[in-house]
Protein backbone atom coordinates (compact mmCIF):
# COMPACT_ATOMS: atom_id res chain seq x y z
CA UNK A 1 -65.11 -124.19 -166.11
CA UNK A 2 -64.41 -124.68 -169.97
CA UNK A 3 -67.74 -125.55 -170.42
CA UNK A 4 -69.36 -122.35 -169.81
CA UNK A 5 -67.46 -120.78 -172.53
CA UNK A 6 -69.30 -122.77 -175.32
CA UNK A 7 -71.18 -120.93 -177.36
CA UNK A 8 -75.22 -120.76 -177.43
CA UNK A 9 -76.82 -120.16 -180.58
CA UNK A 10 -80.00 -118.03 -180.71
CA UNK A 11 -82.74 -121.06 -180.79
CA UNK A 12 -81.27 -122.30 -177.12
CA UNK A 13 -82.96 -119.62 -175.43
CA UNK A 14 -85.15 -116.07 -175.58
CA UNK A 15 -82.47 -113.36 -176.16
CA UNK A 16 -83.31 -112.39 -172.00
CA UNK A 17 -82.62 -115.37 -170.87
CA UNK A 18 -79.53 -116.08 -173.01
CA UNK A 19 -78.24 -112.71 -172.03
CA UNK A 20 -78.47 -113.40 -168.11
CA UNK A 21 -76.49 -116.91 -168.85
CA UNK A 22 -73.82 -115.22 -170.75
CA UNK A 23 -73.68 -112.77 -167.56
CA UNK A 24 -73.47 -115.29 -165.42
CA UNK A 25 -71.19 -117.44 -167.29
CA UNK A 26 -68.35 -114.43 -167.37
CA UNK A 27 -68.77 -113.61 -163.91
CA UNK A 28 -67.64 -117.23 -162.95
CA UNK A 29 -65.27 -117.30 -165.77
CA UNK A 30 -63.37 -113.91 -164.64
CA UNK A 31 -63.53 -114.98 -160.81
CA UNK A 32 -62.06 -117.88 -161.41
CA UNK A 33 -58.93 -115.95 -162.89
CA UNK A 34 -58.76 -113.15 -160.43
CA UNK A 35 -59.71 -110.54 -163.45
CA UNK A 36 -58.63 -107.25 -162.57
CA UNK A 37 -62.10 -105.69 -163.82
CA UNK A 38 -65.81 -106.47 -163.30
CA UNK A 39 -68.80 -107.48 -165.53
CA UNK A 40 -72.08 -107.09 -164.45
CA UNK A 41 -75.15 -108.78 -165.74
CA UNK A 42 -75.86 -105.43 -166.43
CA UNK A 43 -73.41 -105.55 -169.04
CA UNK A 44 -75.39 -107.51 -171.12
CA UNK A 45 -78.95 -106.61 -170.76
CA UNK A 46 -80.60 -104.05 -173.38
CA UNK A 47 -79.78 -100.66 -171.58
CA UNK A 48 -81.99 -97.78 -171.86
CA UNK A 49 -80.49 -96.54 -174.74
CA UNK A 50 -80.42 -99.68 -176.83
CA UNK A 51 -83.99 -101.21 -176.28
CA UNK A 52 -85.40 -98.53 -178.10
CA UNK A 53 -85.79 -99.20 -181.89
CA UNK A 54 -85.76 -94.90 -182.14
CA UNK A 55 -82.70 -94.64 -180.13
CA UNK A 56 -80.75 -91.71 -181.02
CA UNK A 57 -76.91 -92.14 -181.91
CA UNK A 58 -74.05 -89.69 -180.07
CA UNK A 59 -71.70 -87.82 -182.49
CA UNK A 60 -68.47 -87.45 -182.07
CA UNK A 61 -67.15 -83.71 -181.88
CA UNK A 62 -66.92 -82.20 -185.73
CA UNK A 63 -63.42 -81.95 -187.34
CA UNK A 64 -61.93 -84.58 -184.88
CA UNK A 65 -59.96 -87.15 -186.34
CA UNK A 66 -61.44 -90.25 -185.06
CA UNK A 67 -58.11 -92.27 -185.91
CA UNK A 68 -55.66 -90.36 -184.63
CA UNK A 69 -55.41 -90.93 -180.28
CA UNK A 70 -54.50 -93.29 -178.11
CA UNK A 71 -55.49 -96.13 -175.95
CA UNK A 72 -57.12 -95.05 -172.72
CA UNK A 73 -58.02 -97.54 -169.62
CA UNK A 74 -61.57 -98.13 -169.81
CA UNK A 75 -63.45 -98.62 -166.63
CA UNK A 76 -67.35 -98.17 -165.05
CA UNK A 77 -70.27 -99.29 -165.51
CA UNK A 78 -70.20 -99.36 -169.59
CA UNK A 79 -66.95 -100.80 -169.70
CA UNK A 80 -66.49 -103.69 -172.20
CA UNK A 81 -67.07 -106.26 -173.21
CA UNK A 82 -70.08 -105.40 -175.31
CA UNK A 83 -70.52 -109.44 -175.69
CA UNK A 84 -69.00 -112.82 -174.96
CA UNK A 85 -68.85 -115.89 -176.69
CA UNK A 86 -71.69 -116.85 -174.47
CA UNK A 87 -74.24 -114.17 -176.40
CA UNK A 88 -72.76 -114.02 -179.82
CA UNK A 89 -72.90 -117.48 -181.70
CA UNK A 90 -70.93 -115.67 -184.61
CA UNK A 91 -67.39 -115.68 -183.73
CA UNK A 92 -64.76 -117.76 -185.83
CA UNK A 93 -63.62 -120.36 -184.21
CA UNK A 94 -60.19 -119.26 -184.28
CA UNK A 95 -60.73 -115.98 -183.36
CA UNK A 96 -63.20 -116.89 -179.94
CA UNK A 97 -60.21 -116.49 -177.44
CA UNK A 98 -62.96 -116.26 -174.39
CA UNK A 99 -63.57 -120.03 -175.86
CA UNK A 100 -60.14 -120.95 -175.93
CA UNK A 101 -59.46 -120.00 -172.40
CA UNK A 102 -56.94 -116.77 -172.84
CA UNK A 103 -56.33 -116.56 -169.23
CA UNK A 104 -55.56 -112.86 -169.41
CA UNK A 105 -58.89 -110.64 -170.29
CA UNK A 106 -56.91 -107.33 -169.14
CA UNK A 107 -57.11 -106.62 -173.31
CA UNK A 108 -60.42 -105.96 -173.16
CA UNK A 109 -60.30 -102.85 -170.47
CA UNK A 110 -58.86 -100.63 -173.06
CA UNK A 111 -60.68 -98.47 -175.07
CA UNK A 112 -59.78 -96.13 -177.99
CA UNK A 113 -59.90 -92.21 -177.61
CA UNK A 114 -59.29 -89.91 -180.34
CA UNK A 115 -56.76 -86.82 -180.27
CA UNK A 116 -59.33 -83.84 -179.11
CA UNK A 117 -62.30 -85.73 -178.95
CA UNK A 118 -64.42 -88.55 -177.51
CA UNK A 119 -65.55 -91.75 -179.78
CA UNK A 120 -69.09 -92.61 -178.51
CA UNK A 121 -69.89 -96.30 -177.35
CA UNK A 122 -71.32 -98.58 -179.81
CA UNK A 123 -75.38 -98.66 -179.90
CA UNK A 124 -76.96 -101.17 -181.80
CA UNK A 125 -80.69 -99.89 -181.24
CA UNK A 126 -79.13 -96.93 -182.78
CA UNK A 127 -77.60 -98.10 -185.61
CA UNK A 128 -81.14 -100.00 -186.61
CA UNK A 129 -82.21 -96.75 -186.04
CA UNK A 130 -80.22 -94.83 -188.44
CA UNK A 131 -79.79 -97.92 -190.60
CA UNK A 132 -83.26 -99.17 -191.31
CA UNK A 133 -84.04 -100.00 -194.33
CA UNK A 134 -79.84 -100.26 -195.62
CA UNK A 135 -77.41 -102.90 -196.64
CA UNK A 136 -74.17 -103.21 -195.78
CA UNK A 137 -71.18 -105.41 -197.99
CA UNK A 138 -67.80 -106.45 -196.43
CA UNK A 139 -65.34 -107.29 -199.35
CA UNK A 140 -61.46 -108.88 -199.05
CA UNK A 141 -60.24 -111.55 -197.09
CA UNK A 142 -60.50 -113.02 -193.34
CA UNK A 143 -60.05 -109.87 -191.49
CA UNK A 144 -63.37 -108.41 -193.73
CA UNK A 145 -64.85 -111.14 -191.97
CA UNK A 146 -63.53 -110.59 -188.36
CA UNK A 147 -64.38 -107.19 -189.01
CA UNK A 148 -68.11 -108.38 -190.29
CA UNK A 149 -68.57 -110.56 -187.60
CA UNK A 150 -67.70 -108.15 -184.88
CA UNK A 151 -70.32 -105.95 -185.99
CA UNK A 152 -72.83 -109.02 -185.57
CA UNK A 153 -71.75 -109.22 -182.17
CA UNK A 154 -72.23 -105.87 -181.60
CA UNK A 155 -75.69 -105.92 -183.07
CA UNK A 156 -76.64 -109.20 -181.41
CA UNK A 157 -77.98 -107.32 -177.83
CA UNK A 158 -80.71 -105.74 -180.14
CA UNK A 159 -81.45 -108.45 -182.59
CA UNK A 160 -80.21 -112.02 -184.06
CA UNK A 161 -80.28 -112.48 -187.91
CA UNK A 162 -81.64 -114.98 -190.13
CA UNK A 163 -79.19 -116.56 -192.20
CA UNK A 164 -80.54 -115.91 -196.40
CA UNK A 165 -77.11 -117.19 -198.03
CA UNK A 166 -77.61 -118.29 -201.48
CA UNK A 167 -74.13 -118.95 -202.15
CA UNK A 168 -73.52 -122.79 -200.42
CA UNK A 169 -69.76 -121.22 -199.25
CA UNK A 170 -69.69 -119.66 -196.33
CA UNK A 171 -66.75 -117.43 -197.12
CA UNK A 172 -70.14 -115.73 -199.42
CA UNK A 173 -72.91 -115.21 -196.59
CA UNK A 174 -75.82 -112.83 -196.12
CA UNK A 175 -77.41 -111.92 -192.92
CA UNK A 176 -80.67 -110.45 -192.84
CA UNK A 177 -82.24 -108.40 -189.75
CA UNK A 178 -86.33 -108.55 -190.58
CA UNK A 179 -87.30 -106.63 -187.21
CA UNK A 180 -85.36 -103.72 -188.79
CA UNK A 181 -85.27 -104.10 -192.43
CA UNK A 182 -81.29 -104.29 -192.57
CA UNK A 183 -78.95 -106.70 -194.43
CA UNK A 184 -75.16 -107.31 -193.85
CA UNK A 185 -73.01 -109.69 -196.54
CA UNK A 186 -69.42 -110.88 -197.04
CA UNK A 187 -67.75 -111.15 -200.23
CA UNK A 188 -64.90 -113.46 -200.21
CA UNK A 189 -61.64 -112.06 -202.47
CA UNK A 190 -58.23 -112.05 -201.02
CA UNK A 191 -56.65 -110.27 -203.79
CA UNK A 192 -59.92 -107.93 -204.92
CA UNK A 193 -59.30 -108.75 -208.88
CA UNK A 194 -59.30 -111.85 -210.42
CA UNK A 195 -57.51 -114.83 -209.37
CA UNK A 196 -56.30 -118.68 -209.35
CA UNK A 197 -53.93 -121.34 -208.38
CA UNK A 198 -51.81 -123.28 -210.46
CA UNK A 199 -49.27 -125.99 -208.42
CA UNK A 200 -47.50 -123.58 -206.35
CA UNK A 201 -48.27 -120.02 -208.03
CA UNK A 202 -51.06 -117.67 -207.89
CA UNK A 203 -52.45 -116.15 -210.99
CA UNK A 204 -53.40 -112.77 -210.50
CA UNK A 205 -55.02 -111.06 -213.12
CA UNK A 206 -54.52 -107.26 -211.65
CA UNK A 207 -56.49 -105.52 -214.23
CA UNK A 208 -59.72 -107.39 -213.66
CA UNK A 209 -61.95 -107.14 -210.30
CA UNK A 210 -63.38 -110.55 -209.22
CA UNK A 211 -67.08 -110.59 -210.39
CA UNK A 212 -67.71 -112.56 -207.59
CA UNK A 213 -68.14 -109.36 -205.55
CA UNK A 214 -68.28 -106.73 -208.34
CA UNK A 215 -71.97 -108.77 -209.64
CA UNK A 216 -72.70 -109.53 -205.53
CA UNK A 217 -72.98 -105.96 -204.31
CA UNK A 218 -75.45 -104.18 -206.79
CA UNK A 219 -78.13 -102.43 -204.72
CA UNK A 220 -75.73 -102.33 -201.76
CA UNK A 221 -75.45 -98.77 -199.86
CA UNK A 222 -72.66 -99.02 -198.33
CA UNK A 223 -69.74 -101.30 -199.30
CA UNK A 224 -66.29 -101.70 -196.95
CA UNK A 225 -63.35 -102.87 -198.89
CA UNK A 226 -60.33 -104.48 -197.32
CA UNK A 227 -57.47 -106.96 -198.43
CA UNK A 228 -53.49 -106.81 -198.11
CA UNK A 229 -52.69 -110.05 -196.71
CA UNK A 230 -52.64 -112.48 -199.50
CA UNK A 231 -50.72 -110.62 -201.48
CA UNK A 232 -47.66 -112.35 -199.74
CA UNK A 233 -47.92 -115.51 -201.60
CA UNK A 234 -46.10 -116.16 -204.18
CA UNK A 235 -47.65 -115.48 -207.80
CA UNK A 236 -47.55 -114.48 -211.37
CA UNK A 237 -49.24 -111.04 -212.36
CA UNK A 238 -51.12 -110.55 -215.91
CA UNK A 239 -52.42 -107.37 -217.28
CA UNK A 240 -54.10 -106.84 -220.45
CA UNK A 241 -53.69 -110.60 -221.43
CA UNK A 242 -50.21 -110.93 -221.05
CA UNK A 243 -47.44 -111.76 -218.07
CA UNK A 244 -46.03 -108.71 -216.57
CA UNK A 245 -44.48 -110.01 -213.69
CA UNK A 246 -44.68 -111.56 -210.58
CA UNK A 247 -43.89 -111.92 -206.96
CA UNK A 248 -41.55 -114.16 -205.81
CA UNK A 249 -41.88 -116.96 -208.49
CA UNK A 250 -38.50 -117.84 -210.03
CA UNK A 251 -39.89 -117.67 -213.51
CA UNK A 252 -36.73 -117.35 -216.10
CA UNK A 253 -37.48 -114.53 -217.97
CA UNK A 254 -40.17 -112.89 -215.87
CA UNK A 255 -39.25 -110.15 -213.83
CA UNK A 256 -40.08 -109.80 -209.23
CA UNK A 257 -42.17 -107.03 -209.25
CA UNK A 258 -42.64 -107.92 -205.89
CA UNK A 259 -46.14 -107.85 -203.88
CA UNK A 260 -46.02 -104.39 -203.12
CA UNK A 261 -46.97 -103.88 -207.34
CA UNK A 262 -49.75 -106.58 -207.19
CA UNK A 263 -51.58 -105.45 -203.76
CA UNK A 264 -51.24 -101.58 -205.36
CA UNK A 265 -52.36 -102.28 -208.62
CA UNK A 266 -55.21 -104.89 -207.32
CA UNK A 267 -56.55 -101.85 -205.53
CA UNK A 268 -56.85 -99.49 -208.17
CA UNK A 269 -58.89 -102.09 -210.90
CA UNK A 270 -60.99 -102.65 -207.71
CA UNK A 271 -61.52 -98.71 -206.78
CA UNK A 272 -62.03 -98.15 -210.72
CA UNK A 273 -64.88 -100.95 -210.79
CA UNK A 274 -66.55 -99.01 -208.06
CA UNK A 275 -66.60 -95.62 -209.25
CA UNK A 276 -67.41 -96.67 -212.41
CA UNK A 277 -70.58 -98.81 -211.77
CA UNK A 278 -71.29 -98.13 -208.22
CA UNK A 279 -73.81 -95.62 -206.73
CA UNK A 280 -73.15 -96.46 -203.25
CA UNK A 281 -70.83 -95.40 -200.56
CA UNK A 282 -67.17 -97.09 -200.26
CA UNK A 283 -65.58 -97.50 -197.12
CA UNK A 284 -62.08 -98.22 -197.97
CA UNK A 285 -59.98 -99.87 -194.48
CA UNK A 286 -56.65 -99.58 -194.50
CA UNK A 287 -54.78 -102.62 -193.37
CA UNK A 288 -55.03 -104.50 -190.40
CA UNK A 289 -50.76 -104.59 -188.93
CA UNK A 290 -48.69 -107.69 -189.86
CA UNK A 291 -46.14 -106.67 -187.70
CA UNK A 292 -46.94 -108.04 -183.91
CA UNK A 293 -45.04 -111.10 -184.33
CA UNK A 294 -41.96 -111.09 -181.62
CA UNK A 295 -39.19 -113.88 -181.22
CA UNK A 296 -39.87 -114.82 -185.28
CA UNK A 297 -41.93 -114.59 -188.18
CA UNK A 298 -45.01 -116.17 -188.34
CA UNK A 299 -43.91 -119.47 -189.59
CA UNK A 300 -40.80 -119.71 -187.13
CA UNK A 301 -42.27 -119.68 -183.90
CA UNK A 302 -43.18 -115.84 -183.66
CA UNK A 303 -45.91 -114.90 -181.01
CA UNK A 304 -47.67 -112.24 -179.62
CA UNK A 305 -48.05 -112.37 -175.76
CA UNK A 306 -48.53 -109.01 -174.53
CA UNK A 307 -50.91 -108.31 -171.99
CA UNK A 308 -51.62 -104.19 -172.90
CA UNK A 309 -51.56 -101.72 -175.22
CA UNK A 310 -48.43 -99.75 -176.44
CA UNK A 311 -47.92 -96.04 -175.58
CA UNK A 312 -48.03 -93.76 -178.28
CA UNK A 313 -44.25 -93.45 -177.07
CA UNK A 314 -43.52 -96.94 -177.02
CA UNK A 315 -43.54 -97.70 -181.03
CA UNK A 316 -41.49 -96.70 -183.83
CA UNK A 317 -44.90 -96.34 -185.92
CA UNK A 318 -45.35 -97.88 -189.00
CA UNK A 319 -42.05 -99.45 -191.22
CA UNK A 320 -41.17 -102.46 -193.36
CA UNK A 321 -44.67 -103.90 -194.88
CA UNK A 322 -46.87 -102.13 -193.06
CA UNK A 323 -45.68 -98.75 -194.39
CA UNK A 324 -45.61 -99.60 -197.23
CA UNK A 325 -48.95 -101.58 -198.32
CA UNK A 326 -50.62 -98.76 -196.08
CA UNK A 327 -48.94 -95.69 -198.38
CA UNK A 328 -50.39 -97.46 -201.47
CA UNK A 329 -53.75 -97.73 -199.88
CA UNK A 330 -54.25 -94.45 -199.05
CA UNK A 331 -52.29 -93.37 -202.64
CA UNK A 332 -55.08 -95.73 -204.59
CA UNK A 333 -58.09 -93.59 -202.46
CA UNK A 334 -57.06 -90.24 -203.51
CA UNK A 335 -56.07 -91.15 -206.98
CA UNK A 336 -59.63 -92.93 -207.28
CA UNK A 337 -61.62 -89.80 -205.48
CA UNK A 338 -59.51 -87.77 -207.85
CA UNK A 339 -60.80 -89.64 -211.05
CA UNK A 340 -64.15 -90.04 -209.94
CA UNK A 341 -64.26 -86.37 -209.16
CA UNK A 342 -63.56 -86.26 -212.95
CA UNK A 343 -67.09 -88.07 -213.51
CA UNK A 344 -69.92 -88.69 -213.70
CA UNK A 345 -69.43 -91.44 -210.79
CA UNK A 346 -72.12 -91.57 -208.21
CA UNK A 347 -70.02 -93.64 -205.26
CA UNK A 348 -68.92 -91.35 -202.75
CA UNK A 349 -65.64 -92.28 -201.30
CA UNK A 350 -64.45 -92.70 -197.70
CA UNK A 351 -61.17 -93.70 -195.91
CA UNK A 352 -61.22 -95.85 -192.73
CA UNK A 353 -57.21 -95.48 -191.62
CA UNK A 354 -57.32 -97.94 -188.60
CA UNK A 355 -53.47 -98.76 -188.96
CA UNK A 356 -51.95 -96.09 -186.67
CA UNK A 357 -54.48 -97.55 -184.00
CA UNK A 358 -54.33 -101.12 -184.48
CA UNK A 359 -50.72 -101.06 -184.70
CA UNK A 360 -50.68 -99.91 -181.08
CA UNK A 361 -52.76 -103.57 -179.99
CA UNK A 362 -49.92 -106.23 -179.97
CA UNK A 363 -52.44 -107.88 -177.38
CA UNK A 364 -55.29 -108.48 -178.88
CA UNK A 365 -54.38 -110.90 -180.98
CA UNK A 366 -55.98 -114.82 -180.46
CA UNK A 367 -52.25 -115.76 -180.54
CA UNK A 368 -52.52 -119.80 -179.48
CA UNK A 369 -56.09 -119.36 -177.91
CA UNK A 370 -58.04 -120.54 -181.37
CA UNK A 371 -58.16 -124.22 -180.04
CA UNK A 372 -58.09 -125.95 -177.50
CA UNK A 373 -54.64 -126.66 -175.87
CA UNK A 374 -54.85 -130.52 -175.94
CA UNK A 375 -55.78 -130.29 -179.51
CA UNK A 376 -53.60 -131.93 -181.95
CA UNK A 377 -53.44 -129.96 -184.57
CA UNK A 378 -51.04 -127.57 -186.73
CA UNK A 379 -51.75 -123.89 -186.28
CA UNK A 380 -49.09 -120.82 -186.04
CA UNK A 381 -49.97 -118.58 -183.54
CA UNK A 382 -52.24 -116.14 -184.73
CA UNK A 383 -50.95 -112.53 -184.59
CA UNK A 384 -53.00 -110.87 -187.52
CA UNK A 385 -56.65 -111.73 -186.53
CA UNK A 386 -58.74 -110.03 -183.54
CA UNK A 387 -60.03 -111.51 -180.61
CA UNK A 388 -63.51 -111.31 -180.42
CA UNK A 389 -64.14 -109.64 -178.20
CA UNK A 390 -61.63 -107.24 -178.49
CA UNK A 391 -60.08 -104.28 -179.73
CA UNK A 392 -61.28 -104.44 -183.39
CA UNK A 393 -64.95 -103.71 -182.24
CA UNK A 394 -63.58 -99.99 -182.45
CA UNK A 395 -63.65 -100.53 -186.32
CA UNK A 396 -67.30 -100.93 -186.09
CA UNK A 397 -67.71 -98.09 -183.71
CA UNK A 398 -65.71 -95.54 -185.69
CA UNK A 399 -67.60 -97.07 -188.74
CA UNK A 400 -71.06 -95.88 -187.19
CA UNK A 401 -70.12 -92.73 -186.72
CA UNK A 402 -68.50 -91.98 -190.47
CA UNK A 403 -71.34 -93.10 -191.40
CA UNK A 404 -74.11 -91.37 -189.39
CA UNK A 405 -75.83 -88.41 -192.23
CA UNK A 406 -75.22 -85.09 -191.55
């Protein structure tokens, strides 16, 4: 049964016929384990509204706030998944828990509805439509990339891209759609400014953005910045040429200033490069939670095994890390649309606050399902990616519809 969760890339077949095999393949696959929902090969086939190249996007009611709500169950015939590991040949690894053989897929009948109004359903003909002739830039760390590659998915029942890297890492890819003139990239940098590793210590140099993305996205549109995770390690901060401080270093002489100062301060040299020389708009997305690990931390046997979604009820909301690496976020945004306002900055500046609703997802998480069982190798469970599918393709769907013009 394994075997029909390997992935097929788009050369093994027309996008038809690979479509009707992934439909197939996920029928068998949720029979087999007595899902408690239904996929249809309809599911996976170009619907009305997405083989059209004109298709028309839905809106989501004006002055709702699309990240405020809860999770609803999500049944019918439109119901998730959008894809499976069978149609999209972009998943991580790590992150393809279909792959992997999660045997509960009850994570993936939940969908996100916003306090007072409804978020529409993902379209990819639609958003060609709208985006013809854009680019789009993804810039932090690992969940920039689960967050990229979830909107390939999402895009791959319209259209597979063609792979125009120029950059031999893949951390630093570009995807290009020619049937509708659209480009997505990924910028690799975990701490946004600039940064390097000496024995055991990072280097961060908090007052300087990494030109490896500030060069890479000139002539981007739109850019979505993300990063908090890295900041845990241990490292030494400079600013203005000198030592400052650090996090968690045991220099003599050199004072904790703990992460909290570098992941702020990292965020407002990176928000300053962008107003300053970018003409573009800025997504900035809040963190993705750190705090779904139960029975230990992530290096002492913690897991996440939950099968649904909290209640609103259920949660004490946001504390500890979370809090506060999402307060500086959102701190850094409105002290960066203040001084841009200031200006003669042409980025306009936007805040994607996904916490509050990822927060409420202890299940979606690959936890162990990133291998194979038999596997011998050393991996923690992982509690801080997405499955793909799964319950980050919301980020991609609230994306759309911040961005659709007025």
């Amino acid at each position: 049964m394994r075997r029909l969760l390997q992935p097929i890339g788009p050369a093994a077949a027309p996008i038809p016929a690979l479509l009707l095999v992934a439909a197939v393949g996920v029928l068998l696959v949720l029979a087999a384990r007595r899902a408690s929902f239904d996929v249809t090969a309809s599911a996976f086939w170009p619907s009305s509204s997405s083989s059209s190249s004109t298709s028309a996007a839905r809106r989501h009611s004006k002055g709702c706030d699309l990240f405020r709500g809860e999770w609803v169950p999500d049944v019918g015939e439109r119901a998730p998944p959008y894809y499976t590991n069978l149609s999209c040949p972009h998943i991580q690894e790590h992150q393809n828990c279909l792959k992997y053989g999660r045997p509960d897929l009850g994570f993936l009948q939940w969908r996100w509805r916003p306090s007072g109004c409804d978020l529409p359903r993902f379209d990819a003909a639609a958003f060609f439509s709208t985006f013809k002739g854009r680019s789009l830039a993804f810039v932090g760390d690992s969940l920039a990339r689960n967050h990229m590659q979830s909107l390939m998915c999402l895009l791959a029942k319209v259209e597979y891209p063609k792979d125009i890297s120029k950059n031999p890492h893949s951390e630093f890819s570009t995807m290009r759609y020619e049937r509708h003139n659209f480009t997505l990239a990924i910028f690799w940098s975990p701490f946004l400014v600039k940064a390097n590793k000496s024995g055991e210590l990072w280097h961060l140099y908090l007052d300087e953005p990494d030109d490896a993305w500030v060069s890479g996205i000139r002539g981007f549109d739109y850019v979505v910045l993300s990063a908090s995770n890295w900041f845990t390690r241990p490292s030494i901060f400079h600013e203005a040429g000198r030592v400052v401080g650090c996090n968690y270093c045991h220099v003599p002489g050199v004072a904790d200033l703990t992460l909290r100062y570098s992941q702020r301060m990292a965020f407002r040299a990176a928000l300053r490069a962008l107003t300053a020389a970018f003409d573009g708009v800025v997504i900035v997305r809040t963190l993705s939670p750190t705090s779904h690990f139960e029975g230990g931390e992530w290096n002492k046997g913690g897991d996440c095994r939950r099968t649904r979604p909290y209640a609103a009820n259920e949660t004490r909301g946001m504390a500890g890390l979370d809090l506060d690496f999402h307060t500086a976020q959102v701190e850094e945004f409105a002290r960066a649309k203040a001084e841009a306002a200031g200006t003669s900055s042409r980025a306009r500046l936007m805040l994607m606050d996904t916490t509050a609703a990822m927060l409420l997802r202890p299940d979606g998480h690959p936890s162990r399902y990133g291998h194979w069982a038999h596997e011998n190798v050393t991996l923690y469970n992982d509690c801080v990616h997405w499955c793909l599918p799964g319950p980050i393709d919301v980020w991609n769907e609230m994306l759309f519809q911040m961005l659709l013009p007025d």
